[in-house]
Protein backbone atom coordinates (compact mmCIF):
# COMPACT_ATOMS: atom_id res chain seq x y z
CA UNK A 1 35.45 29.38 30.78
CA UNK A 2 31.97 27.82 30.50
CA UNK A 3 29.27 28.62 33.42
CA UNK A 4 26.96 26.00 34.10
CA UNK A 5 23.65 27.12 35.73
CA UNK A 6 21.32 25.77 37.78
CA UNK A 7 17.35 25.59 36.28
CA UNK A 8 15.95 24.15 39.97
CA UNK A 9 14.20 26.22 42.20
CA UNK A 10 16.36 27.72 44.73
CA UNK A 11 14.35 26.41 47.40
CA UNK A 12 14.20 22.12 48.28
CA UNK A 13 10.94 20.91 47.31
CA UNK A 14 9.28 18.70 50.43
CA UNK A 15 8.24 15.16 49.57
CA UNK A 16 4.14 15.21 48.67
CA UNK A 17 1.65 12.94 48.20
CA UNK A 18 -0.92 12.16 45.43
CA UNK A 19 -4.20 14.02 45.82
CA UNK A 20 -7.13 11.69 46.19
CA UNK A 21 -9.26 11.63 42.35
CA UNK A 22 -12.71 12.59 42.12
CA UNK A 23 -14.83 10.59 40.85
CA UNK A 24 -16.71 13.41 39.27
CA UNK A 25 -17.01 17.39 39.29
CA UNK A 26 -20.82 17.80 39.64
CA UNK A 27 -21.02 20.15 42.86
CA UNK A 28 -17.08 20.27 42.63
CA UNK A 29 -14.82 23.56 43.01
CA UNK A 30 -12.24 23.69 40.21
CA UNK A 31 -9.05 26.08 40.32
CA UNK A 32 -7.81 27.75 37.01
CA UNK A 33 -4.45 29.03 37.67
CA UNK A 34 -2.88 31.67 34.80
CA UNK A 35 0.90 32.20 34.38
CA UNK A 36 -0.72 35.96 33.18
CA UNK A 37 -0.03 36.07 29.65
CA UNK A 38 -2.83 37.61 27.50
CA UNK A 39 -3.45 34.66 25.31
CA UNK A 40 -4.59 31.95 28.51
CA UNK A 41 -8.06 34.18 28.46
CA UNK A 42 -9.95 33.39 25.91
CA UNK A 43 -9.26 29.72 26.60
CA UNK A 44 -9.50 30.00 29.89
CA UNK A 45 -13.12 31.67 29.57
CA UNK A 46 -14.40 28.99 27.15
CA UNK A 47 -12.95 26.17 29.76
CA UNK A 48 -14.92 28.06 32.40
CA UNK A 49 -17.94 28.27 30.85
CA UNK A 50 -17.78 24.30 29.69
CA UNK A 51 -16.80 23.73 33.19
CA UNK A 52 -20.03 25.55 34.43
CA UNK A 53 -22.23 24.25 31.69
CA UNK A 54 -21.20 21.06 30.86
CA UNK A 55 -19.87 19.36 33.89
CA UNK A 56 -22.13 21.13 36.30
CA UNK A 57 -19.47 22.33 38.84
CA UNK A 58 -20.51 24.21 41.70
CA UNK A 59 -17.71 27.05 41.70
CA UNK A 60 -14.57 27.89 39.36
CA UNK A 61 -12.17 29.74 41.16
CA UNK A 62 -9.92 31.38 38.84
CA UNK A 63 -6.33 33.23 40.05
CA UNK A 64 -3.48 34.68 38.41
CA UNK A 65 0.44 34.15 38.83
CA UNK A 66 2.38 37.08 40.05
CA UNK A 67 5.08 36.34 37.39
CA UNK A 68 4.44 34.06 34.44
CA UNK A 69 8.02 33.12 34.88
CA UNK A 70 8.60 31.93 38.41
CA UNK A 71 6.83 29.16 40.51
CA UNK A 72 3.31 29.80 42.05
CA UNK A 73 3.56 31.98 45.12
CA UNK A 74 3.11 30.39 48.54
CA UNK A 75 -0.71 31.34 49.06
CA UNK A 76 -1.68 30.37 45.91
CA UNK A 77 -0.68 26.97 46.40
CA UNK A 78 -1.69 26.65 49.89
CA UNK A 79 -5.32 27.96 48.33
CA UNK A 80 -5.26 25.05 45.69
CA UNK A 81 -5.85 22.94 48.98
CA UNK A 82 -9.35 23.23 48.74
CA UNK A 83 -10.23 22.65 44.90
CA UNK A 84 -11.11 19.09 43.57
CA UNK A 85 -9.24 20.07 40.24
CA UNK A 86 -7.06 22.56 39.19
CA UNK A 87 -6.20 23.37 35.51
CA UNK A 88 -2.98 25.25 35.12
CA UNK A 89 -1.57 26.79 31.88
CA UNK A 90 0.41 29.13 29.33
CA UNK A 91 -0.54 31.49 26.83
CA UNK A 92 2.46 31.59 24.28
């Protein structure tokens, strides 16, 4: 007997639409959303810091998933709302 199971989210995903581009992130608030594992920090901080430095943004907002293995909780996407850019990532 073979068991095929399903990799999809148990939950049906509503249709979305595109967020609008920035033209820019001077004065912007940018999102940097960890699945948790140790090895997103240091590249996280050094993206950070460029993001401060280099591009001039007015904020970086950075939050953690409650398990690196399951989809972004609820809140934390609702809060992603209100960023101009988010960078998302893993650290295998």
């Amino acid at each position: 007997m073979i068991t095929v199971l399903r990799p999809d989210h148990e939950d049906d995903a509503a249709p979305l639409a595109l967020a609008p581009r920035p033209t820019g992130l001077t004065g912007a608030v940018v999102g940097i959303v960890s699945n948790g594992k140790v090895n997103t920090r240091p590249f996280f901080d050094h993206l950070d810091a460029l993001l401060r430095r280099e591009w001039r943004v007015a904020d970086v907002v950075r939050r953690t998933k409650l398990n690196y293995s399951a989809p972004a909780e609820r809140e934390l996407i609702a809060e992603t709302a209100g960023w101009a850019v988010m960078f998302a990532g893993v650290g295998d």
